[in-house]
N, C-alpha and C. Protein backbone atom coordinates (compact mmCIF):
# COMPACT_ATOMS: atom_id res chain seq x y z
N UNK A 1 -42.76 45.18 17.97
CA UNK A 1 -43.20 43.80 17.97
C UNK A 1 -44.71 43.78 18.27
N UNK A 2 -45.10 42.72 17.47
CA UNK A 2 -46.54 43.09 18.23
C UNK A 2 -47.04 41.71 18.35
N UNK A 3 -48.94 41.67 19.06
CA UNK A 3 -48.93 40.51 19.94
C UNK A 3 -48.42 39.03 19.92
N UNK A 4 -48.77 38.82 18.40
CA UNK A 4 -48.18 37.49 18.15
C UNK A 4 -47.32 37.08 18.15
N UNK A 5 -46.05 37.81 17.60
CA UNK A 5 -44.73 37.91 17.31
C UNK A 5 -43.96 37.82 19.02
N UNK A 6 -44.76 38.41 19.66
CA UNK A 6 -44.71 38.44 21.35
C UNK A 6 -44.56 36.83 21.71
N UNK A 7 -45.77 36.68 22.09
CA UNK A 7 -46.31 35.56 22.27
C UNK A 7 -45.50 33.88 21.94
N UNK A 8 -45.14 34.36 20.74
CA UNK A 8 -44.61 33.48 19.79
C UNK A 8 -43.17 33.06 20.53
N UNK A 9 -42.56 34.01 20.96
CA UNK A 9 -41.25 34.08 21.63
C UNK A 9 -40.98 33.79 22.28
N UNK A 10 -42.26 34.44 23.30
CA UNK A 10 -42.29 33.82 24.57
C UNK A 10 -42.02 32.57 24.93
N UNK A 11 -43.05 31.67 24.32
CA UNK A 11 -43.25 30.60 24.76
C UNK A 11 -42.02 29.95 24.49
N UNK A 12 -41.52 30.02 22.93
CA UNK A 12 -39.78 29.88 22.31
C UNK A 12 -38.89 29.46 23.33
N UNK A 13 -38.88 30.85 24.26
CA UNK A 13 -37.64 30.77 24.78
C UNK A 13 -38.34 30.48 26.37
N UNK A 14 -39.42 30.19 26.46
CA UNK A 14 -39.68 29.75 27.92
C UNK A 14 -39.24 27.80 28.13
N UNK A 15 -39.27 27.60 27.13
CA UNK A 15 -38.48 26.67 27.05
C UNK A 15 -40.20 25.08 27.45
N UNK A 16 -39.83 23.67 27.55
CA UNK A 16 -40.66 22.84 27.81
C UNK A 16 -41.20 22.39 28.86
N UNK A 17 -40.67 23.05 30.18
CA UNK A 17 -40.48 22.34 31.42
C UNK A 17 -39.20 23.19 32.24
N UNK A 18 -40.02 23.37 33.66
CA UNK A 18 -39.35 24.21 34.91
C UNK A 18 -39.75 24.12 36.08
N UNK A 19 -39.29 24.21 36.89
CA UNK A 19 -39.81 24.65 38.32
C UNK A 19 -40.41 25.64 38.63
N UNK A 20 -41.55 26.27 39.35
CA UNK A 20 -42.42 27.75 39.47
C UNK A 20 -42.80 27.48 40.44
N UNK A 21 -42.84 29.14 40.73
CA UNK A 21 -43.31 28.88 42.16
C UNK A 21 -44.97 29.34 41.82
N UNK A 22 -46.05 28.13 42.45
CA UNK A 22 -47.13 28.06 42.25
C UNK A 22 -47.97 29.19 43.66
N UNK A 23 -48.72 30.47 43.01
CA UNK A 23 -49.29 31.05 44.41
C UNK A 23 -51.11 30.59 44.17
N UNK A 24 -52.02 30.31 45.26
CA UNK A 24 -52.94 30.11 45.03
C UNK A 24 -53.75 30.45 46.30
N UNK A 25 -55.07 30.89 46.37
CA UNK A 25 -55.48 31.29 47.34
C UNK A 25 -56.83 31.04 47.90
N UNK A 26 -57.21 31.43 48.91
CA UNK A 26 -58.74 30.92 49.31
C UNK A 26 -58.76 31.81 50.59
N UNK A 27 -59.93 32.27 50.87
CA UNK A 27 -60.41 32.93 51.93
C UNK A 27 -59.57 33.80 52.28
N UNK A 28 -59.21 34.72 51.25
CA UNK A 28 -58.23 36.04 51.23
C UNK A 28 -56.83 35.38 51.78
N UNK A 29 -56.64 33.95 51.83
CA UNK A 29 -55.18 34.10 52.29
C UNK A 29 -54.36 32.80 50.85
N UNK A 30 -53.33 33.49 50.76
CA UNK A 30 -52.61 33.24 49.70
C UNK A 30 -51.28 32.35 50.19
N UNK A 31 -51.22 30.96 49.24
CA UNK A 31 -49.80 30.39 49.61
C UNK A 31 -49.28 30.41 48.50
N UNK A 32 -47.66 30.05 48.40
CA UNK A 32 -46.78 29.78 47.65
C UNK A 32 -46.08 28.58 47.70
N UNK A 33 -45.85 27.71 46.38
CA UNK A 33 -44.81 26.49 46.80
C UNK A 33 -44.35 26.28 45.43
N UNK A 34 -43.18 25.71 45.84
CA UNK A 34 -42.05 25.02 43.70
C UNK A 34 -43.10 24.05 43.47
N UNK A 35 -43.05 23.96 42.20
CA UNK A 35 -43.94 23.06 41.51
C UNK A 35 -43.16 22.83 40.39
N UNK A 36 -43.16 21.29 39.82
CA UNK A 36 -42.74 21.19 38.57
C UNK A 36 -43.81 20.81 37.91
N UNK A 37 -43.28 22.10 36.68
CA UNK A 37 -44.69 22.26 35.58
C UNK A 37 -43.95 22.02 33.75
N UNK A 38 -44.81 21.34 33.57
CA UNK A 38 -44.15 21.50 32.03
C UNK A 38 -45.54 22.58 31.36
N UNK A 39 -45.13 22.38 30.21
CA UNK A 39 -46.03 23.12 28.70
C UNK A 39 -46.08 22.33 27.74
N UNK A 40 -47.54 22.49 27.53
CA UNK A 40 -48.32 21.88 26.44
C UNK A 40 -49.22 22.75 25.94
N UNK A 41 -49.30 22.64 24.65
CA UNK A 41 -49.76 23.65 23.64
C UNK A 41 -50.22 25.02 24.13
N UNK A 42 -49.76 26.04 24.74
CA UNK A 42 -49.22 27.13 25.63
C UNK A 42 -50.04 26.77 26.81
N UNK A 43 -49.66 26.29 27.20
CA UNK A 43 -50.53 26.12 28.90
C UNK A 43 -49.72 25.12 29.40
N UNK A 44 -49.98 25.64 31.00
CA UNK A 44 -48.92 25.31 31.87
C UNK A 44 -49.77 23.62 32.64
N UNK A 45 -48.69 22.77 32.73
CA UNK A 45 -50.04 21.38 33.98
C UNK A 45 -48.54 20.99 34.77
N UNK A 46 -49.35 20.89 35.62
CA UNK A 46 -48.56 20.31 37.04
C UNK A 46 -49.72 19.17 37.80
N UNK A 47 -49.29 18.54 38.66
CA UNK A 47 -49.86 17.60 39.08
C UNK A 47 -49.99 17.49 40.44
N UNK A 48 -50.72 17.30 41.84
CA UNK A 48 -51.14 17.49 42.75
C UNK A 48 -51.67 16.47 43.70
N UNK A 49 -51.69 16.44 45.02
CA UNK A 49 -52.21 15.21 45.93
C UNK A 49 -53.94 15.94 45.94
N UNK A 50 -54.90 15.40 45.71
CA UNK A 50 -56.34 15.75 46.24
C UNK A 50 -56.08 16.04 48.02
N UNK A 51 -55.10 15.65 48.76
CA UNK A 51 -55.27 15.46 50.24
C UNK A 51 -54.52 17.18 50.56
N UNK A 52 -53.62 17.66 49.42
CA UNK A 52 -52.80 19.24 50.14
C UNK A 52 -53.68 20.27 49.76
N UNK A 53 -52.93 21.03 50.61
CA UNK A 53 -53.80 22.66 50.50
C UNK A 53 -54.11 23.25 49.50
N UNK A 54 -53.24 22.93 48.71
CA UNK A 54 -53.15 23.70 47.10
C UNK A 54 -54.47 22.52 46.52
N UNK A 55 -54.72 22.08 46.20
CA UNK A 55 -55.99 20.62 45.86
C UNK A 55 -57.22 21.67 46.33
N UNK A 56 -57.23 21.95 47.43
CA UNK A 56 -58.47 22.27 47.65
C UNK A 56 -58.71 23.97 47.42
N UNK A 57 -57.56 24.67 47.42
CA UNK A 57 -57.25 25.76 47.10
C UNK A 57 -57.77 26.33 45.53
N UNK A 58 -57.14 25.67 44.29
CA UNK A 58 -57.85 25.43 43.07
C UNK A 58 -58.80 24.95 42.71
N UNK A 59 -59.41 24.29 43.50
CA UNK A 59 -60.83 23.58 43.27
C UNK A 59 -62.08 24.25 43.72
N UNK A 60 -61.65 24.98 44.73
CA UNK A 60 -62.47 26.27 45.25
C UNK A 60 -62.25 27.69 44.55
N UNK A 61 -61.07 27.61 44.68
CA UNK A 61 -60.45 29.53 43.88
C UNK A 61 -59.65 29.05 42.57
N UNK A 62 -60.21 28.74 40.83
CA UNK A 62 -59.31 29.00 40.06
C UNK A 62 -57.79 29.60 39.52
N UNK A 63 -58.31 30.64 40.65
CA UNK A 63 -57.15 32.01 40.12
C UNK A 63 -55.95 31.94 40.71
N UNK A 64 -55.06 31.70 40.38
CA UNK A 64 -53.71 31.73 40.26
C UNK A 64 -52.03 32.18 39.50
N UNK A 65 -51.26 32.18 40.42
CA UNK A 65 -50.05 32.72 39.46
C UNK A 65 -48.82 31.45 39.53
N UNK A 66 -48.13 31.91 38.48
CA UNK A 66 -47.04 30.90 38.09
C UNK A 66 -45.73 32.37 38.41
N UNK A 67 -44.96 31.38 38.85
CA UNK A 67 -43.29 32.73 38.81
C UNK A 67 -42.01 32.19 38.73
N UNK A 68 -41.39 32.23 37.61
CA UNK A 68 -40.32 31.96 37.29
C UNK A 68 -38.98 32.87 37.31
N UNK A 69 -37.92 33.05 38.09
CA UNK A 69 -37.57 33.49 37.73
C UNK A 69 -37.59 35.33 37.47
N UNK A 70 -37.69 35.82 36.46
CA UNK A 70 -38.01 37.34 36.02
C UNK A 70 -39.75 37.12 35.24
N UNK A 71 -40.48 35.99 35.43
CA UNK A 71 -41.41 35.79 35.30
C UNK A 71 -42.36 35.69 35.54
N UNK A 72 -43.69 36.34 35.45
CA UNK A 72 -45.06 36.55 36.50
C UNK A 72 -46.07 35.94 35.74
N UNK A 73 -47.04 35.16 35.85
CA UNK A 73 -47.80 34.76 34.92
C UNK A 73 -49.22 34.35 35.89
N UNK A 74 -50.38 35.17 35.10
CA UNK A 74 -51.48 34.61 35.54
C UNK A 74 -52.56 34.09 34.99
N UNK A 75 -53.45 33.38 35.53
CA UNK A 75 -54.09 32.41 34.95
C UNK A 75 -55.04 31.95 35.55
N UNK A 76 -56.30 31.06 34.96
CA UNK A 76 -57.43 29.40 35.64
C UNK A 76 -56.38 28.55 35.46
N UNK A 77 -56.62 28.01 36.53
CA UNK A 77 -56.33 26.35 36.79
C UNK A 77 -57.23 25.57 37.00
N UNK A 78 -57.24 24.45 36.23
CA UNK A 78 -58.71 23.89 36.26
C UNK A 78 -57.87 22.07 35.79
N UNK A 79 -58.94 21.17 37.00
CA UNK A 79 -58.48 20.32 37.28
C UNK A 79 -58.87 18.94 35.89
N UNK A 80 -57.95 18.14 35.44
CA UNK A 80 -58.50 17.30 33.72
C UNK A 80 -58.59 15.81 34.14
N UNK A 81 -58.16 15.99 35.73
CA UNK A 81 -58.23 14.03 35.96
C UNK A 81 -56.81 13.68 36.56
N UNK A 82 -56.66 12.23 36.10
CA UNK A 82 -55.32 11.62 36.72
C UNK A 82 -54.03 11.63 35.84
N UNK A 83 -53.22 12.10 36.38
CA UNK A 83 -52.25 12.19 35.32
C UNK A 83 -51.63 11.20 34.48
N UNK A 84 -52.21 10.49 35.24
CA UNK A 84 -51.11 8.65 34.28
C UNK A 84 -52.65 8.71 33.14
N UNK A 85 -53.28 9.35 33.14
CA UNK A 85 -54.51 8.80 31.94
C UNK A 85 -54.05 9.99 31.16
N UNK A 86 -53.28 10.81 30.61
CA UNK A 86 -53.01 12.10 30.06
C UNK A 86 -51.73 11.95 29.46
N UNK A 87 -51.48 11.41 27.88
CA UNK A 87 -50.45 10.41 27.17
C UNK A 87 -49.15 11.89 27.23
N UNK A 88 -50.26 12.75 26.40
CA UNK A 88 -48.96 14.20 26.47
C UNK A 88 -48.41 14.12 27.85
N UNK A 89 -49.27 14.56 29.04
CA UNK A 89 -48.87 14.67 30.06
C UNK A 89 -47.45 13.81 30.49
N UNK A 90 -48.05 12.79 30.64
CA UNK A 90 -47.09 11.75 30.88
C UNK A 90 -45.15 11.73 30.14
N UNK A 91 -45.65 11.81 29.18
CA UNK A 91 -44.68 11.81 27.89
C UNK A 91 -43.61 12.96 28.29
N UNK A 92 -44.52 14.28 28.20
CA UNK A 92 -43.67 15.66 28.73
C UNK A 92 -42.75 15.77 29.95
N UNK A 93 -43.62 14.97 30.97
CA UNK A 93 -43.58 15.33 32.30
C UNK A 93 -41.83 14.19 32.98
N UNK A 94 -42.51 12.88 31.77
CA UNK A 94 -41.47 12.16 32.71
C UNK A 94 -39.86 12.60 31.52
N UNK A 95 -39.74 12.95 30.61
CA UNK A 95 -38.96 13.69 30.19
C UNK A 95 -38.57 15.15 30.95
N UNK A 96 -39.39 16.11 31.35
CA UNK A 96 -38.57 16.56 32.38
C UNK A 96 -38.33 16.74 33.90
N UNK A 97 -38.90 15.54 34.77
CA UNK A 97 -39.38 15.44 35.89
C UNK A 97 -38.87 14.03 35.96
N UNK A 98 -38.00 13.15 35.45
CA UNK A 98 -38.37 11.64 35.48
C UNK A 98 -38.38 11.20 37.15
N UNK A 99 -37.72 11.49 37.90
CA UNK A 99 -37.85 11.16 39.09
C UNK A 99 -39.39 11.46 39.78
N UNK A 100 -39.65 12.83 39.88
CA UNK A 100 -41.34 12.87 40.00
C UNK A 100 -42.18 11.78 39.29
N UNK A 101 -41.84 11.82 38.12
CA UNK A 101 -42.60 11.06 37.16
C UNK A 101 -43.08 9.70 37.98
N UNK A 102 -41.85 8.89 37.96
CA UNK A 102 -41.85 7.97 38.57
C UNK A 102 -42.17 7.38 39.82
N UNK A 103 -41.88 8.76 40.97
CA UNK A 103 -42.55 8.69 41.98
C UNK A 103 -44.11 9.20 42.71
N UNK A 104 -44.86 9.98 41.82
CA UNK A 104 -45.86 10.57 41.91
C UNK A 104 -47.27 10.11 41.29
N UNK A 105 -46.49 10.65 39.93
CA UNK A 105 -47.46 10.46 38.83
C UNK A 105 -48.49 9.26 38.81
N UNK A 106 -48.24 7.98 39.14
CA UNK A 106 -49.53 6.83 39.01
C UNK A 106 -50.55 6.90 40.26
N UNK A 107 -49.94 7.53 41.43
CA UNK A 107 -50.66 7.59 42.76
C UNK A 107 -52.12 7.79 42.37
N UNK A 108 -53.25 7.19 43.50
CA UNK A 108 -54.15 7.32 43.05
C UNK A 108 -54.86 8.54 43.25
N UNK A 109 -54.11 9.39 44.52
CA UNK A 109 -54.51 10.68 44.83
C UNK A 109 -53.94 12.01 43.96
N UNK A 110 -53.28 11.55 42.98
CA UNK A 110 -53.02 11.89 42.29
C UNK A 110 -53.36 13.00 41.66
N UNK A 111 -53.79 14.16 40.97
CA UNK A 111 -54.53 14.75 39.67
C UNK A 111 -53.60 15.63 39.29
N UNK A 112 -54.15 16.30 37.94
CA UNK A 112 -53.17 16.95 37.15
C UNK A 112 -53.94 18.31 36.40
N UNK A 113 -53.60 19.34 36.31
CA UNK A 113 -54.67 20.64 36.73
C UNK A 113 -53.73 21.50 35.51
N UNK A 114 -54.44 21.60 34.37
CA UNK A 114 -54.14 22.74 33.28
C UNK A 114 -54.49 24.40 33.56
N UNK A 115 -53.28 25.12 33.73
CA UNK A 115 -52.97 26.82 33.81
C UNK A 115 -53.29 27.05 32.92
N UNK A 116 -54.30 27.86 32.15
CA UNK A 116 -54.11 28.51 31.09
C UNK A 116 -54.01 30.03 31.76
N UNK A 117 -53.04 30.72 31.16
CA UNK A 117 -52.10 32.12 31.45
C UNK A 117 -53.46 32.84 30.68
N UNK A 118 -53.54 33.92 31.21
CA UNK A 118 -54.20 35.10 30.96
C UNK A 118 -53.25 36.11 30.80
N UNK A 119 -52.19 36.16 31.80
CA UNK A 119 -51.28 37.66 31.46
C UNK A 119 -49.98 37.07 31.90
N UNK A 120 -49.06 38.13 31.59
CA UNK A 120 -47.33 37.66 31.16
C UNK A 120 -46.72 39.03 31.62
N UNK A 121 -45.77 38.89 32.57
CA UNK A 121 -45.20 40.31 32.70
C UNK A 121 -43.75 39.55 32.72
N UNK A 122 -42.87 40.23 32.56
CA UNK A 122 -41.26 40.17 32.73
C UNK A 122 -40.34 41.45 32.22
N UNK A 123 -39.47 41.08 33.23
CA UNK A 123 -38.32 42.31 32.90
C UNK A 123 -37.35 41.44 32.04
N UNK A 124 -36.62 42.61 31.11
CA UNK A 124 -36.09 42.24 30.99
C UNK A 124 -34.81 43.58 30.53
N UNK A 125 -33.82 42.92 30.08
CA UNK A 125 -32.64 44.10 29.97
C UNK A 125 -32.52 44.39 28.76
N UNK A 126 -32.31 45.66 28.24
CA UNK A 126 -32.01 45.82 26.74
C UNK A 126 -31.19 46.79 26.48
N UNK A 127 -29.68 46.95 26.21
CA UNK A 127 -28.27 47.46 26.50
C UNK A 127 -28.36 48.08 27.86
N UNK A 128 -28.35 46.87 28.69
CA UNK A 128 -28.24 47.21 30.10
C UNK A 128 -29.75 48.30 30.74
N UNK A 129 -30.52 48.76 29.80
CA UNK A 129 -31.57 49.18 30.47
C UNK A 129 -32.74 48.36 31.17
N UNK A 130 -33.29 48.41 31.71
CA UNK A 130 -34.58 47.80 32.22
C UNK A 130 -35.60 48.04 32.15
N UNK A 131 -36.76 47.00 31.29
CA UNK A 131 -37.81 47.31 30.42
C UNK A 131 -38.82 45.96 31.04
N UNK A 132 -39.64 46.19 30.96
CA UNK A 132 -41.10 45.49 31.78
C UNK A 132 -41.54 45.44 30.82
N UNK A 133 -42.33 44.26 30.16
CA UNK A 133 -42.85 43.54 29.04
C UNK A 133 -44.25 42.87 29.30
N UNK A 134 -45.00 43.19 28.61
CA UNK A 134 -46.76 42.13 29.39
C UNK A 134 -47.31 41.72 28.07
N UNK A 135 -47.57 40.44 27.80
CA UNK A 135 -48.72 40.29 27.10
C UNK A 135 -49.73 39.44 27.70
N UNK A 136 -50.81 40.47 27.43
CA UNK A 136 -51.93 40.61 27.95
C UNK A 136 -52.82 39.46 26.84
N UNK A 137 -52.62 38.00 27.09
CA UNK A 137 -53.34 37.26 26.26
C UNK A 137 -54.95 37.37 26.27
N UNK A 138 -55.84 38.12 27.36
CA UNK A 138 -57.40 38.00 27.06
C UNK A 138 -57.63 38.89 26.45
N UNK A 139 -56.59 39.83 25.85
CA UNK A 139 -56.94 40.97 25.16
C UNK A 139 -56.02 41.12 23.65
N UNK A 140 -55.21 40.10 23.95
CA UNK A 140 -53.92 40.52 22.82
C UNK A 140 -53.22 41.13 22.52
N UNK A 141 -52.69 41.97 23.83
CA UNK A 141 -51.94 43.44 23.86
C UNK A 141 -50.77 43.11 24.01
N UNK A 142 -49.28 43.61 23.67
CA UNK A 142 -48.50 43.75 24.09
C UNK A 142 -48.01 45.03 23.83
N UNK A 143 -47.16 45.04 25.17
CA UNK A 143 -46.14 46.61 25.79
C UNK A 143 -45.08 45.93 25.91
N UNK A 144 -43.92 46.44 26.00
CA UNK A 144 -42.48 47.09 26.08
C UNK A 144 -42.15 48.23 26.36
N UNK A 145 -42.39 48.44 27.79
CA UNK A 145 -41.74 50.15 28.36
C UNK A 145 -40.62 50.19 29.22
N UNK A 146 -39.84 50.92 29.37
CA UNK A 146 -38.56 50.93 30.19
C UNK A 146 -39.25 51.58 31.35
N UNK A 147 -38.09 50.89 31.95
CA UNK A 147 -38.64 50.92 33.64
C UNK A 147 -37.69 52.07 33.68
N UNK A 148 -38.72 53.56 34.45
CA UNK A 148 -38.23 54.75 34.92
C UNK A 148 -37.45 54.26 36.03
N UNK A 149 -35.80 54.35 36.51
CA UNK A 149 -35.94 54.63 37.66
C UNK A 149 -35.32 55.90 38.34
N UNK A 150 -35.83 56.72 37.65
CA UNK A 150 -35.92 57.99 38.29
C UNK A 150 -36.65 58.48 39.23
């Protein structure tokens, strides 16, 4: 398979909308929390209070990871405004979030912060073996190697 054909799949079967656990960091120390994130045209947006840790965390340190699951994903996060002004946003979000939607989304502290993924790792199984998968989107690489565990 190669990168595109990768890529292509990925996103396929990552489906429109999930929960992740969002890690982000500042002054060498790193947090984690669930976030509900949908996808729009391959990039990940979730939405945020300006007043929590994570707000000031991305606004200072870009760099971040998304984790789903058997899923590792890294990326910029970079902040586009208020989410009720963002029609996709909106549209995506309260289709799979409607309760967030409804309770979050118009606040005025509001904002809403586009992931674009740089790299992709996951395991996955293939007749019961176990194989580690990356595509490397700033480069366009993809691997498929079985995981030694010898």
């Amino acid at each position: 398979m190669n990168y595109e054909e990768s890529i292509t799949r990925f996103w396929q079967e990552f489906g429109a909308g999930r929960t992740m656990v969002l890690s982000a960091s500042l002054n060498d120390i790193v947090t984690s929390r669930m976030m509900s994130v949908v996808i729009i045209e391959r990039c990940f947006y979730f939405q945020t209070d300006t007043l929590s840790r994570k707000y000031s965390q991305l606004t200072e340190n870009p760099h971040a990871a998304l984790c789903s699951d058997n899923v590792q994903i890294e990326g910029i996060c970079r902040e586009t405004g208020h989410p009720i002004d963002d029609p996709a946003f909106c549209e995506a979000y309260q289709k799979a979030f409607p309760g967030s939607f409804t309770r979050y989304t118009s606040l005025k502290n509001e904002r809403l912060f586009r992931f674009e993924p740089s790299f992709i790792e996951r395991w996955l199984y293939i007749d019961g073996d176990p194989f580690i998968e990356t595509i490397d989107i700033t480069s366009k690489k993809y691997t498929l190697r079985k995981y030694d565990v010898n």
